[in-house]
N, C-alpha and C. Protein backbone atom coordinates (compact mmCIF):
# COMPACT_ATOMS: atom_id res chain seq x y z
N UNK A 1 0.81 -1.20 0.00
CA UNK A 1 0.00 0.00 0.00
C UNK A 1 0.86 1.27 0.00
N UNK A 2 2.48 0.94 0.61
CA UNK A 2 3.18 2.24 0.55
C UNK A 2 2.93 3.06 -1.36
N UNK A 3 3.31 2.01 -1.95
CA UNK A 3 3.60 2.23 -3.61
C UNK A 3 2.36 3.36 -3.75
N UNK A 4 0.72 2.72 -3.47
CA UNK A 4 0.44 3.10 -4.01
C UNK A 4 -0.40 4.02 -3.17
N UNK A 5 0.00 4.57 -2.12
CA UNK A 5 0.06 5.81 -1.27
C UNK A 5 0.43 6.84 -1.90
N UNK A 6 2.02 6.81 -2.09
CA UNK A 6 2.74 8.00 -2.67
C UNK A 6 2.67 8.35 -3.96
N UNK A 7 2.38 7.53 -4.89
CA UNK A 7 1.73 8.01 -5.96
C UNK A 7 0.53 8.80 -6.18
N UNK A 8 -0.41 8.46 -5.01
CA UNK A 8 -1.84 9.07 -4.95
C UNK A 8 -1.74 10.40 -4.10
N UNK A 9 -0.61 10.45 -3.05
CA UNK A 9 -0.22 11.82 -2.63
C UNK A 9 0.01 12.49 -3.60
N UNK A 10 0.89 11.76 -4.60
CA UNK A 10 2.22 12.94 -5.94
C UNK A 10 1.15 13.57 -6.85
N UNK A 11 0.29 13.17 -6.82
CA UNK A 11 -0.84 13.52 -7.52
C UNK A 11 -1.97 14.32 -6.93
N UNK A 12 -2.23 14.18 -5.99
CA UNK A 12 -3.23 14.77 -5.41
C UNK A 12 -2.71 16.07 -4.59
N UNK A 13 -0.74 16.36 -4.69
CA UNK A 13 -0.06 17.35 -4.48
C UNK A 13 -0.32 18.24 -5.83
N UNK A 14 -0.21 17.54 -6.98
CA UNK A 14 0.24 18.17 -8.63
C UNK A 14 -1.37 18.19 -8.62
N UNK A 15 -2.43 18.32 -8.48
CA UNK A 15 -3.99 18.82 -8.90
C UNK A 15 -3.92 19.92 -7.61
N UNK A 16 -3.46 19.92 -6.77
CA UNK A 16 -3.29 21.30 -6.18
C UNK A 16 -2.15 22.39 -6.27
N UNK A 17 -1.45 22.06 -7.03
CA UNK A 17 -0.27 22.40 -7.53
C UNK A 17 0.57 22.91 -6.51
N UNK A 18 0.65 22.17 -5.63
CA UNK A 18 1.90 21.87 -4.31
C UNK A 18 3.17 21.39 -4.97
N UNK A 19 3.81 21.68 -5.83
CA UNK A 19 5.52 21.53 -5.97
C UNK A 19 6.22 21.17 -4.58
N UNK A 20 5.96 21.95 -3.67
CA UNK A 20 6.93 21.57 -2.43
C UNK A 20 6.70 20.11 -1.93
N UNK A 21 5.36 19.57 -1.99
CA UNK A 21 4.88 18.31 -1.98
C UNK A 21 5.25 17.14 -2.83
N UNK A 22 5.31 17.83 -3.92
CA UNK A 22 5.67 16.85 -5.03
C UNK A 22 7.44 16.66 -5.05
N UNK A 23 8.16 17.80 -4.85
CA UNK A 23 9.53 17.53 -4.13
C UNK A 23 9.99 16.63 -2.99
N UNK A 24 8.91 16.83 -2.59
CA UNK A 24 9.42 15.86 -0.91
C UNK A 24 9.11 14.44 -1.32
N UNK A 25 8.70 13.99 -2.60
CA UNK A 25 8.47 12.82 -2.62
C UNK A 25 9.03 11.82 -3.13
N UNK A 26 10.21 12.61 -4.05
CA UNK A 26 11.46 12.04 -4.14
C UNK A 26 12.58 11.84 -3.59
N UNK A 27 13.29 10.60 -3.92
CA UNK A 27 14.32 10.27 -2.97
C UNK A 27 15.52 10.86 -3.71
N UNK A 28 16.39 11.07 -2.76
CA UNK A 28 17.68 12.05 -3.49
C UNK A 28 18.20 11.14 -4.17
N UNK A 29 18.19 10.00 -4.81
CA UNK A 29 18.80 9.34 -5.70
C UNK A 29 17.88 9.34 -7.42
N UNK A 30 16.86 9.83 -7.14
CA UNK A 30 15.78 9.71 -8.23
C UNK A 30 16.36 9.74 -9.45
N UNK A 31 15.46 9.12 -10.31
CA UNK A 31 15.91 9.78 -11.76
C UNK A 31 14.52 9.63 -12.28
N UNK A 32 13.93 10.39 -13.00
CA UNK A 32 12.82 10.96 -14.09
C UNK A 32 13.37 10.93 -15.66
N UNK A 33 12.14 10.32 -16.59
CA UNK A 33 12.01 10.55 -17.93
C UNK A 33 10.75 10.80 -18.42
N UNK A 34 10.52 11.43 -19.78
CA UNK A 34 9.43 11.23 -20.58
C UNK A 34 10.38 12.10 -21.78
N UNK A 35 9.16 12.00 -22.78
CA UNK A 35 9.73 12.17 -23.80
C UNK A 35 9.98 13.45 -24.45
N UNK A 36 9.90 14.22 -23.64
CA UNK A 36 10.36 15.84 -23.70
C UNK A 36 11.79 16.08 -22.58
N UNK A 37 11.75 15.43 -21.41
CA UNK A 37 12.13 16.06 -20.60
C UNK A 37 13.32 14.35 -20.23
N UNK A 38 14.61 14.91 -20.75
CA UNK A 38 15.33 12.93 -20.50
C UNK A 38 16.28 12.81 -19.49
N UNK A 39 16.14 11.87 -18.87
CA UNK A 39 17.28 11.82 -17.88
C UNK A 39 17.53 12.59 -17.02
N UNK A 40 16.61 12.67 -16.17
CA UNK A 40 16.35 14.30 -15.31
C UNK A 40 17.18 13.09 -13.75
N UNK A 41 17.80 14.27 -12.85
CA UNK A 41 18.03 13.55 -12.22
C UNK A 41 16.97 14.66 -10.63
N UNK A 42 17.05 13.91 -9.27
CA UNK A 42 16.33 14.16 -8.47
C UNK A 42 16.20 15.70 -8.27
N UNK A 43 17.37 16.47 -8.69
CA UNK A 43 17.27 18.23 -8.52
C UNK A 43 16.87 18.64 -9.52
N UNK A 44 16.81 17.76 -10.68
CA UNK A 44 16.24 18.08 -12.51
C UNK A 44 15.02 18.57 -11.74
N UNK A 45 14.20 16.93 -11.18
CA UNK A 45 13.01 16.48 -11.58
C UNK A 45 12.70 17.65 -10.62
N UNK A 46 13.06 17.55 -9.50
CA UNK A 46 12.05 18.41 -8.18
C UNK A 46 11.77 19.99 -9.03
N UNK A 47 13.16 20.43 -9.71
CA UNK A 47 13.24 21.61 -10.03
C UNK A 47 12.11 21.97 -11.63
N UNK A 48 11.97 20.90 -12.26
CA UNK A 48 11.23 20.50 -13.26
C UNK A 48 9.60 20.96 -12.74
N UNK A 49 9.20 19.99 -11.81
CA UNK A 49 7.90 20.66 -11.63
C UNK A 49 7.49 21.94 -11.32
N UNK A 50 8.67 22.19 -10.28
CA UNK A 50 8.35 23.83 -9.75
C UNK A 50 7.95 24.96 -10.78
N UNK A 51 8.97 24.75 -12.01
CA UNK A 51 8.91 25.40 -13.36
C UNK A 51 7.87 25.04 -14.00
N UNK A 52 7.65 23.86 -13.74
CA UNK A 52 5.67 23.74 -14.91
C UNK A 52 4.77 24.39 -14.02
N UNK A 53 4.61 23.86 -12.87
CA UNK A 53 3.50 24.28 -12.10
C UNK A 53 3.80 25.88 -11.99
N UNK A 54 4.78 26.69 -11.84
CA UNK A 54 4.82 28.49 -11.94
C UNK A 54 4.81 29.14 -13.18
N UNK A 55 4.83 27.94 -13.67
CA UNK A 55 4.38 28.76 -15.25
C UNK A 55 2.81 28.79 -16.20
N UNK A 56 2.89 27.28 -15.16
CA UNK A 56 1.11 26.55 -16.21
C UNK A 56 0.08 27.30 -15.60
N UNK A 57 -0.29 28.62 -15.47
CA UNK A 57 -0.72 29.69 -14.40
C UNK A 57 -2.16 28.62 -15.24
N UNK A 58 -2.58 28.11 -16.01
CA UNK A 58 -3.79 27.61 -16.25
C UNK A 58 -3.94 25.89 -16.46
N UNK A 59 -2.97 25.34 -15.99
CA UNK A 59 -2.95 23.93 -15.59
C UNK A 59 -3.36 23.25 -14.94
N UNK A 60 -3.86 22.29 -15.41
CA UNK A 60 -5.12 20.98 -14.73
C UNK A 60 -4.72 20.24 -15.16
N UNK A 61 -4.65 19.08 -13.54
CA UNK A 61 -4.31 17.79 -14.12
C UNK A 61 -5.60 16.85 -13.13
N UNK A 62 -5.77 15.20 -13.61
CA UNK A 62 -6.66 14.54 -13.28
C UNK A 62 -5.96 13.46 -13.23
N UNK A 63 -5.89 12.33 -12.20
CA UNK A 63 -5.56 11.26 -12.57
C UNK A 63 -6.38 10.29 -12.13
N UNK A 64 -5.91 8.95 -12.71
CA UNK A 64 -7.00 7.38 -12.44
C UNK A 64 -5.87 6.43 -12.33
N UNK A 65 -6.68 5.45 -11.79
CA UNK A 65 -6.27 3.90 -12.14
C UNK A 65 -4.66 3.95 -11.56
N UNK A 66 -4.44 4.26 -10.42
CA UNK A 66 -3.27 4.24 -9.46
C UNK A 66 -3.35 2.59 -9.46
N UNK A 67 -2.53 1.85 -9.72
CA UNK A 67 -1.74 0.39 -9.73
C UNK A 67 -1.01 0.43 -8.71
N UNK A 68 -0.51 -0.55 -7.84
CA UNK A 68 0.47 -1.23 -7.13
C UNK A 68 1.09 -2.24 -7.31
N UNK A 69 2.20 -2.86 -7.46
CA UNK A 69 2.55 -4.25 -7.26
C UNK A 69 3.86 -4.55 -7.03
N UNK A 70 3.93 -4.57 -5.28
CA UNK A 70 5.08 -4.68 -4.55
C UNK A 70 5.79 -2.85 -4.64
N UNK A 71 6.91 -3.03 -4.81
CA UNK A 71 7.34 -1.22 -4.96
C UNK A 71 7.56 -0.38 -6.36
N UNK A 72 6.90 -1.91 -7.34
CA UNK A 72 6.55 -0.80 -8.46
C UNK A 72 4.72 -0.42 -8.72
N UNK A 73 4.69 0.82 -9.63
CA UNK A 73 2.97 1.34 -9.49
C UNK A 73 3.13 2.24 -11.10
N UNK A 74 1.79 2.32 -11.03
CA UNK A 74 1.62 3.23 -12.63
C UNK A 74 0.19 4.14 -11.84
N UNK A 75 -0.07 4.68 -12.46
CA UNK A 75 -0.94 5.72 -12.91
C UNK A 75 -1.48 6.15 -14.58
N UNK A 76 -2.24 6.45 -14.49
CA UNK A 76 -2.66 7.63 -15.85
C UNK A 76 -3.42 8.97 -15.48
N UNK A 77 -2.89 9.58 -16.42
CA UNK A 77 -3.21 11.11 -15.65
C UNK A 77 -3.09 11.97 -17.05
N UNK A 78 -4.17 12.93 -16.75
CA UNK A 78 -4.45 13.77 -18.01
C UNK A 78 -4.11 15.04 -17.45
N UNK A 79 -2.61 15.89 -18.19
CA UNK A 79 -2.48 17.46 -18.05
C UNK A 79 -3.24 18.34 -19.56
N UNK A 80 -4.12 19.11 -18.64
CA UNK A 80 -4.64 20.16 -19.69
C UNK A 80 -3.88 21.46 -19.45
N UNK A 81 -3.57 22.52 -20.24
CA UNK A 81 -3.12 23.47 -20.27
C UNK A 81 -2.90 24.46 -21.52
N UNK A 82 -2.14 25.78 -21.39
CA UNK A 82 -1.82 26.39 -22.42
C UNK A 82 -0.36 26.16 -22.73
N UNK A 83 -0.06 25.23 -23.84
CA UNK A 83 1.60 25.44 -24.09
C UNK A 83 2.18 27.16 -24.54
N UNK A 84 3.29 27.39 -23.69
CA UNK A 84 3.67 28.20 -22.87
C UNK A 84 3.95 28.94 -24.39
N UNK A 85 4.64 28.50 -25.26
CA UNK A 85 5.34 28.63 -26.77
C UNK A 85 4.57 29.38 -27.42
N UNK A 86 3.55 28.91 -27.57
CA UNK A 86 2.76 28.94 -28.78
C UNK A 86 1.12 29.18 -27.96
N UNK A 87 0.58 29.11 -26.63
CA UNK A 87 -0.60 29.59 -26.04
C UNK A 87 -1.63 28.87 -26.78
N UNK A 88 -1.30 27.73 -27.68
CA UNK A 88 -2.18 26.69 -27.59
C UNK A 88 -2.67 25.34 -26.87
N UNK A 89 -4.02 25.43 -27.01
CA UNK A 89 -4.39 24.53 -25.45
C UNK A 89 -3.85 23.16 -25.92
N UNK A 90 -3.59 22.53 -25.13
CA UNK A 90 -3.24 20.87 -24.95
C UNK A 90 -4.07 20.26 -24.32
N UNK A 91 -4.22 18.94 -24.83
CA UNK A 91 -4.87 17.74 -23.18
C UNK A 91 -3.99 16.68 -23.60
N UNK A 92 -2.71 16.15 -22.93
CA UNK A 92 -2.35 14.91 -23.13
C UNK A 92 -2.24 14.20 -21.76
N UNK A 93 -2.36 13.40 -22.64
CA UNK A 93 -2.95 11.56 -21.86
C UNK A 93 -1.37 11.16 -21.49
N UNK A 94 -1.49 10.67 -19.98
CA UNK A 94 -0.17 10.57 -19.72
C UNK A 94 -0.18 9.00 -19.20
N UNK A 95 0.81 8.28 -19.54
CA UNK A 95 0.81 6.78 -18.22
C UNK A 95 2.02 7.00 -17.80
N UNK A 96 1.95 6.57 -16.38
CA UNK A 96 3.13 6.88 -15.66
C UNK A 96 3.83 5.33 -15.14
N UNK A 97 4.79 5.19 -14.47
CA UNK A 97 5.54 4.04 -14.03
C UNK A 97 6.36 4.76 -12.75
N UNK A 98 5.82 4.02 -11.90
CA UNK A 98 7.47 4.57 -10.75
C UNK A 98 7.92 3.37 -10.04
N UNK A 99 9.02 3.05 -9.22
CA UNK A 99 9.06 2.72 -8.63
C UNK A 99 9.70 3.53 -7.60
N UNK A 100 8.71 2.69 -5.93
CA UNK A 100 8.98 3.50 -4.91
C UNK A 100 9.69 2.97 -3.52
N UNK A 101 10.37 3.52 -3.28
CA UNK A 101 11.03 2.53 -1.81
C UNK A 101 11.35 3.34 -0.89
N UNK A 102 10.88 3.13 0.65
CA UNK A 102 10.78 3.68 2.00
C UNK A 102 9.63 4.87 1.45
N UNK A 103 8.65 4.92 0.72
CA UNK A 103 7.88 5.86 0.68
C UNK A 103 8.36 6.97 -0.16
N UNK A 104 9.12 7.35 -0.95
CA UNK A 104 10.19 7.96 -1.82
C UNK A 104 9.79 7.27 -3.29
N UNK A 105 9.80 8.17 -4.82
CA UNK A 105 9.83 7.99 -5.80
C UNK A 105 11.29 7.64 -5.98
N UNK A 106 11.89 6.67 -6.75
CA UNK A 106 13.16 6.35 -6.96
C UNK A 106 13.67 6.53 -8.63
N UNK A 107 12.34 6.03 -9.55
CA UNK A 107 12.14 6.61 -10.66
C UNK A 107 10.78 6.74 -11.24
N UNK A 108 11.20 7.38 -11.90
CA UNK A 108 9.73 7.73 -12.66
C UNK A 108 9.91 8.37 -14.14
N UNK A 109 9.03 7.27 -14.97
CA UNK A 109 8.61 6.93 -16.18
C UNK A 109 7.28 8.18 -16.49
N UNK A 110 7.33 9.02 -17.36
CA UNK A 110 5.93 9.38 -17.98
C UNK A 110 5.95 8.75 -19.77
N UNK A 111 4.93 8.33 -20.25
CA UNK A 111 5.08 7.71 -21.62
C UNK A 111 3.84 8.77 -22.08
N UNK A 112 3.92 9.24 -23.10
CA UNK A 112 2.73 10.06 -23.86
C UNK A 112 3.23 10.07 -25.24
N UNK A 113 1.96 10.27 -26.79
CA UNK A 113 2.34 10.32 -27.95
C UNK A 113 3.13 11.61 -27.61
N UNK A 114 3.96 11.89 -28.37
CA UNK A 114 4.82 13.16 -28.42
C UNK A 114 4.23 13.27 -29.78
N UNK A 115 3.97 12.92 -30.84
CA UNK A 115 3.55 13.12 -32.07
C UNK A 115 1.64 14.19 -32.05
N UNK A 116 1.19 13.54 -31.32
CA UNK A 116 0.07 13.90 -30.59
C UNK A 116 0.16 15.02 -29.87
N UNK A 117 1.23 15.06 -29.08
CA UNK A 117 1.31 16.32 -28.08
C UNK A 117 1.94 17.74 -29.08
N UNK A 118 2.97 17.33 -30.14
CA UNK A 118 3.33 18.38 -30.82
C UNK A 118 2.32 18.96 -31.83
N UNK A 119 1.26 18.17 -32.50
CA UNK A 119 0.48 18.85 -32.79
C UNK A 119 -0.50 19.91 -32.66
N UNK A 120 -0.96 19.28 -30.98
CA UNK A 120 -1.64 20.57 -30.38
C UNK A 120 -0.97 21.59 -30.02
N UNK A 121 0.51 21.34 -29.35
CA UNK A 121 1.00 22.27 -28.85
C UNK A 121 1.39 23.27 -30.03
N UNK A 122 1.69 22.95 -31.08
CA UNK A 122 2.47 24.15 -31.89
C UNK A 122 1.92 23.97 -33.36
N UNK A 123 0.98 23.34 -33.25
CA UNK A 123 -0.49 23.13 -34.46
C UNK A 123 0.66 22.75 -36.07
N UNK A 124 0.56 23.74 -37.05
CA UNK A 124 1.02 22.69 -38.24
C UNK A 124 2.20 22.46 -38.17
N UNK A 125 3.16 23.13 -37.49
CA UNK A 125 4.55 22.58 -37.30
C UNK A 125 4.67 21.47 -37.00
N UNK A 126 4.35 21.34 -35.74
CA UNK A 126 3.73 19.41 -35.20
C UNK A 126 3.01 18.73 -36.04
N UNK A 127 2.09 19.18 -36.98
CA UNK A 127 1.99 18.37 -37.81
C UNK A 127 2.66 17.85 -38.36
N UNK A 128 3.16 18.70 -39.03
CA UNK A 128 4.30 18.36 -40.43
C UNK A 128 5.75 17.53 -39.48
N UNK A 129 6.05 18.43 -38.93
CA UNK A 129 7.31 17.56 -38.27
C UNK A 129 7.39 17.40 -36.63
N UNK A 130 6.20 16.83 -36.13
CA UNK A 130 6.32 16.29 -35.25
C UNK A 130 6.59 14.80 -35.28
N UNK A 131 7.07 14.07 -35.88
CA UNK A 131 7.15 12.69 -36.05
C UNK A 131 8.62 12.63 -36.66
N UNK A 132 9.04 13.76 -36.58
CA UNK A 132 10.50 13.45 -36.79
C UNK A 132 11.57 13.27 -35.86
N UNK A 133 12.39 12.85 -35.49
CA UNK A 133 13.26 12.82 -33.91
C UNK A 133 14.21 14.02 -34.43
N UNK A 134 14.60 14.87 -35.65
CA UNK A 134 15.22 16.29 -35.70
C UNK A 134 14.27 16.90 -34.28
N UNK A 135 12.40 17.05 -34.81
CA UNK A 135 11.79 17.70 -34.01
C UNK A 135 11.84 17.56 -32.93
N UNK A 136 11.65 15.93 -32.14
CA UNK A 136 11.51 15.71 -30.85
C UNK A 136 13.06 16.31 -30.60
N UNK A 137 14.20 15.97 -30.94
CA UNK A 137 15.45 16.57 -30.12
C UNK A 137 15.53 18.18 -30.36
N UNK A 138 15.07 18.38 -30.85
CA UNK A 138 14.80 19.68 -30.81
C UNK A 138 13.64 20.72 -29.74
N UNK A 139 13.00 20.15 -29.21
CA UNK A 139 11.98 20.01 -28.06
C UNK A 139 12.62 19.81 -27.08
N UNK A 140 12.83 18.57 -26.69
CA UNK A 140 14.03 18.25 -25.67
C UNK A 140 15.19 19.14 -25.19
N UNK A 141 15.77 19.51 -26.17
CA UNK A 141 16.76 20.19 -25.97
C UNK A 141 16.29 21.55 -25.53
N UNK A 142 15.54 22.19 -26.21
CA UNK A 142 14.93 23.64 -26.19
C UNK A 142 14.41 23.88 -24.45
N UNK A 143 13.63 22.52 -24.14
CA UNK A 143 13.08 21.86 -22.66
C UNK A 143 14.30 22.34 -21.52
N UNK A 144 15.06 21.00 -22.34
CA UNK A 144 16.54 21.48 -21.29
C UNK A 144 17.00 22.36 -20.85
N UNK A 145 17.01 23.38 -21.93
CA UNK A 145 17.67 24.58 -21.68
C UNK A 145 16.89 25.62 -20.66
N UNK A 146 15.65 25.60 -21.25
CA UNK A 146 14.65 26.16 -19.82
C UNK A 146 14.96 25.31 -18.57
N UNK A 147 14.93 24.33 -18.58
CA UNK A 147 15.27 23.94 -16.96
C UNK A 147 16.09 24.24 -16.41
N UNK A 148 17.36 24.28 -17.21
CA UNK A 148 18.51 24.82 -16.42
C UNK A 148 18.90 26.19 -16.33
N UNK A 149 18.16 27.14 -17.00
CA UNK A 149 18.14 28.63 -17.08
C UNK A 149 16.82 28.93 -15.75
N UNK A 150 16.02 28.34 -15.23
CA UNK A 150 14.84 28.47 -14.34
C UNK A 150 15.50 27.97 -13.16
N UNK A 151 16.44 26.55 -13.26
CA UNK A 151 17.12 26.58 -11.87
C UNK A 151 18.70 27.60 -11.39
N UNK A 152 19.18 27.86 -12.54
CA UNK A 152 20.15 28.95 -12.44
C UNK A 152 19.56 30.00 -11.87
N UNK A 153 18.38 30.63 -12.73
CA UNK A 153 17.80 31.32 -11.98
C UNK A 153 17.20 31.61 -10.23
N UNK A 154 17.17 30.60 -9.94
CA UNK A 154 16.67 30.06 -8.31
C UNK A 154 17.78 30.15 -7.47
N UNK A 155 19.11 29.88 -7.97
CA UNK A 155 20.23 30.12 -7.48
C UNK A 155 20.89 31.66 -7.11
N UNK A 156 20.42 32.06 -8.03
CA UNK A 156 20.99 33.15 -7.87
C UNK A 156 20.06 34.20 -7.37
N UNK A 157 18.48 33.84 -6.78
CA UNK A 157 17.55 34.79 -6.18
C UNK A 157 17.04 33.72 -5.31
N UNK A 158 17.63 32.94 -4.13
CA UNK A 158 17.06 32.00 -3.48
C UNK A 158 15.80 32.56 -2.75
């Protein structure tokens, strides 16, 4: 029941958009992926949400179907919002994977179409070349660079 405790906290922190909550729920060894955002490690990830949730000033999320089994768990969870870029609305469908130990996220998996998500977010561009991996690393990267310009930033105005 721990597994699938802290998943239903991490979530029911991120629909109230508690970042400080959703920080505390990782273990300092964490590592985070999905397909925008790769190889995040536990100061990525914590620092990752703080930056969606202070930016998504119109973000909603919902989730279902919290899984357990032993200290791994999934979820699915739908974020609606305005992509930040381009101020077109999104709804993508998310499934998640973590595994959790002593009550702590250790990793965590988000899987979503990215082909799907670039369309809404940035309409015929994503059309046309959202299905290319030029585009997705180009997303990614662009991603990256905001994260680490938003936690530089935090550093230097604690």
């Amino acid at each position: 029941m721990e597994t699938k405790n802290a998943i239903t906290a991490f979530y029911n922190a991120f629909a109230r958009k508690d970042f400080k909550t959703m920080q505390a729920l990782y273990a300092d060894d964490a590592r985070f992926e999905d397909p925008v955002f790769r190889q995040l490690d536990a100061k990525e990830v914590r620092a990752m949400w703080e930056m969606l949730i202070l930016r998504g000033k119109d973000l909603s999320i919902e989730f279902v179907d919290v899984l357990e089994a032993g200290e791994k768990g999934s979820a699915v969870w739908k974020a609606t919002y305005s992509f930040s870029g381009t101020g077109r609305r999104v709804v993508n469908l998310i499934h998640a994977r973590f595994i959790i130990r002593n009550g702590k996220i250790v990793e965590h998996t988000d899987q979503f179409g990215f082909y799907q998500w670039s369309r809404q977010a940035v309409g015929l561009v994503g059309l046309l070349l959202g299905w290319t991996s030029f585009f997705h690393r180009k997303v990614a990267t662009k991603a990256k660079r905001s994260l680490v310009q938003f936690m530089a930033s935090k550093e230097n105005n604690p």
